[in-house]
Protein backbone atom coordinates (compact mmCIF):
# COMPACT_ATOMS: atom_id res chain seq x y z
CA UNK A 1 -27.18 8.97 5.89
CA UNK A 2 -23.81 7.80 4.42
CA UNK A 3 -22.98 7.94 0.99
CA UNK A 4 -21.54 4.88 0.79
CA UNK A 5 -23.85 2.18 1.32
CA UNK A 6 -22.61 -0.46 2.96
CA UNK A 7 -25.09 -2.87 0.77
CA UNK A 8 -23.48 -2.43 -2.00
CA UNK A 9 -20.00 -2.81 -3.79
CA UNK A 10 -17.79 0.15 -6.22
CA UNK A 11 -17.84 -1.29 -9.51
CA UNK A 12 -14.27 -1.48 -11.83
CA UNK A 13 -15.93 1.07 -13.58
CA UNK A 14 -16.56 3.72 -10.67
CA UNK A 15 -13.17 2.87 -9.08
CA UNK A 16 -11.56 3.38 -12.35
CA UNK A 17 -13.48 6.47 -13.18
CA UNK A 18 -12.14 7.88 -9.86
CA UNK A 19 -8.70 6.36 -10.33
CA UNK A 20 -8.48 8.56 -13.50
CA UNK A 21 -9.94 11.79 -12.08
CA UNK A 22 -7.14 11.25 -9.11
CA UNK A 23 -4.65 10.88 -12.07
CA UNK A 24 -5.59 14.37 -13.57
CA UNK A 25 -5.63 16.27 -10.45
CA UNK A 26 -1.84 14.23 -9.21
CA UNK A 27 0.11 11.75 -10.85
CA UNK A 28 3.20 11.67 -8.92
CA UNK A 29 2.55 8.28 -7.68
CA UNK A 30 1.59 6.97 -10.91
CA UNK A 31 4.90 8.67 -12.58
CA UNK A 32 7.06 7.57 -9.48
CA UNK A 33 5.62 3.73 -9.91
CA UNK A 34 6.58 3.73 -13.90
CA UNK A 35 9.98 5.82 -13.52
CA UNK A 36 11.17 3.49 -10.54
CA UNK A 37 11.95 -0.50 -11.19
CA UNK A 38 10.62 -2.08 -8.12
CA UNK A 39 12.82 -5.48 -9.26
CA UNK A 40 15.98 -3.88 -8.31
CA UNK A 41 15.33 -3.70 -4.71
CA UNK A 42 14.08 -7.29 -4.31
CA UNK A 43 17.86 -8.37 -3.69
CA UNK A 44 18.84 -5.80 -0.96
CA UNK A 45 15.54 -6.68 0.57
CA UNK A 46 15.71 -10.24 0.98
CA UNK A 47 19.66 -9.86 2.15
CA UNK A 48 18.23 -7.43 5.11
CA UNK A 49 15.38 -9.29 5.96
CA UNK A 50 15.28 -13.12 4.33
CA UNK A 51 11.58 -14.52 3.65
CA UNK A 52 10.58 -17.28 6.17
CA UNK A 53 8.18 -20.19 6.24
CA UNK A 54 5.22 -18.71 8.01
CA UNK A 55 4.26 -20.03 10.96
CA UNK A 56 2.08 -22.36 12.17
CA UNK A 57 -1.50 -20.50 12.81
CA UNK A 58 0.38 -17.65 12.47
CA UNK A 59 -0.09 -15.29 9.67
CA UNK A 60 1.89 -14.69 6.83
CA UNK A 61 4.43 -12.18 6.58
CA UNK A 62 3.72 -9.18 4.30
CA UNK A 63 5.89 -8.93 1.12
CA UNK A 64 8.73 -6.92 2.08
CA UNK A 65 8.85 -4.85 -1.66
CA UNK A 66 5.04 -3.87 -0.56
CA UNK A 67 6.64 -2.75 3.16
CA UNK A 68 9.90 -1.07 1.69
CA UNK A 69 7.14 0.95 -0.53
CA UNK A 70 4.84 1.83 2.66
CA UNK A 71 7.90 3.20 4.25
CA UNK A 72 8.48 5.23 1.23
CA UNK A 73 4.92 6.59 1.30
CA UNK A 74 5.35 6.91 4.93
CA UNK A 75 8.60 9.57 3.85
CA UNK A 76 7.29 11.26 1.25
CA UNK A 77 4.11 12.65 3.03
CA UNK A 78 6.04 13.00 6.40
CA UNK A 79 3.63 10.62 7.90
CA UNK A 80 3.16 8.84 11.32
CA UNK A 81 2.67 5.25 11.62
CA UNK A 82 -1.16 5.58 12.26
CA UNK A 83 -1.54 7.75 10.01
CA UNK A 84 0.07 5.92 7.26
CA UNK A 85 -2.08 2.68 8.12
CA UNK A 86 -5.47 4.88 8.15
CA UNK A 87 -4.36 6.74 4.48
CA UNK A 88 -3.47 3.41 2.98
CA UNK A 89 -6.99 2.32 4.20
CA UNK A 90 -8.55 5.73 3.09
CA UNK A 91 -6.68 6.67 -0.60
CA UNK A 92 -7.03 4.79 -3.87
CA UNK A 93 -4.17 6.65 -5.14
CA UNK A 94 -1.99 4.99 -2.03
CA UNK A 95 -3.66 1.83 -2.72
CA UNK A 96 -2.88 1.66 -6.62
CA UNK A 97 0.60 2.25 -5.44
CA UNK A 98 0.85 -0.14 -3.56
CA UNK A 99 -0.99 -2.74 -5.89
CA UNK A 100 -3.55 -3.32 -3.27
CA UNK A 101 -7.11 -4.33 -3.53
CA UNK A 102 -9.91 -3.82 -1.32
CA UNK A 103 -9.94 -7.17 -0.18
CA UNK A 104 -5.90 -6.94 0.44
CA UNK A 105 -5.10 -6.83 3.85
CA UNK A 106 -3.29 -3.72 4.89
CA UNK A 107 -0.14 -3.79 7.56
CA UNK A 108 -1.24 -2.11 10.74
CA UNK A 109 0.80 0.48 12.28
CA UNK A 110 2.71 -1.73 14.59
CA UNK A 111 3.79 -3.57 11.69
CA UNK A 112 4.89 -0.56 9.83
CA UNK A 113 6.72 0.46 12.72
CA UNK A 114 8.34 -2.83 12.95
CA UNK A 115 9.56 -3.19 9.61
CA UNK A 116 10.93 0.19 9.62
CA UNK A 117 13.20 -0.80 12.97
């Protein structure tokens, strides 16, 4: 049987609990999110790719700061596009980089791909 019944829902608690046992075994991402001011890349990242209206029954485009962050993940651990789509699924320290929630939906690998081009 699985350990993680599908019944039920991680509390704050146990997600922070496990947040801050991930932050004594590694912090890098946690020290590279503080050291790093996200802000200053919002201008060179709306010049290269401008936000748009999304389109009709189409869905949204993701936030290009949250993409030019994958791609940095994606860099630092030498990853493939599939593989960075399953880790960001998979880690909570990817995810608290990222500022994603559970319920946050995460860019598939075409989309990483595409972005990156």
């Amino acid at each position: 049987m699985s350990p993680f019944n599908s019944h039920s829902q991680p509390s704050f608690f146990e997600v922070e609990c496990q947040l801050n046992k991930i932050h004594a075994l590694n912090d890098f991402l946690v020290r590279l999110n503080l050291l790093i001011n996200w802000s200053i890349f919002l201008a060179p990242l709306h010049t290269l790719r401008p936000e748009r209206a999304p389109a009709k029954g189409g869905r949204p485009p993701f936030d290009s700061l949250l993409m030019f962050k994958i791609l940095i993940l994606k860099t630092l651990y030498n990853l493939s596009d599939e593989t960075t789509e399953l880790l960001i699924r998979d880690r909570l320290s990817f995810r608290e980089f990222l500022d994603l929630s559970f319920s946050d939906t995460v860019p598939d690998a075409r989309t990483i791909w595409l972005f990156a081009e």
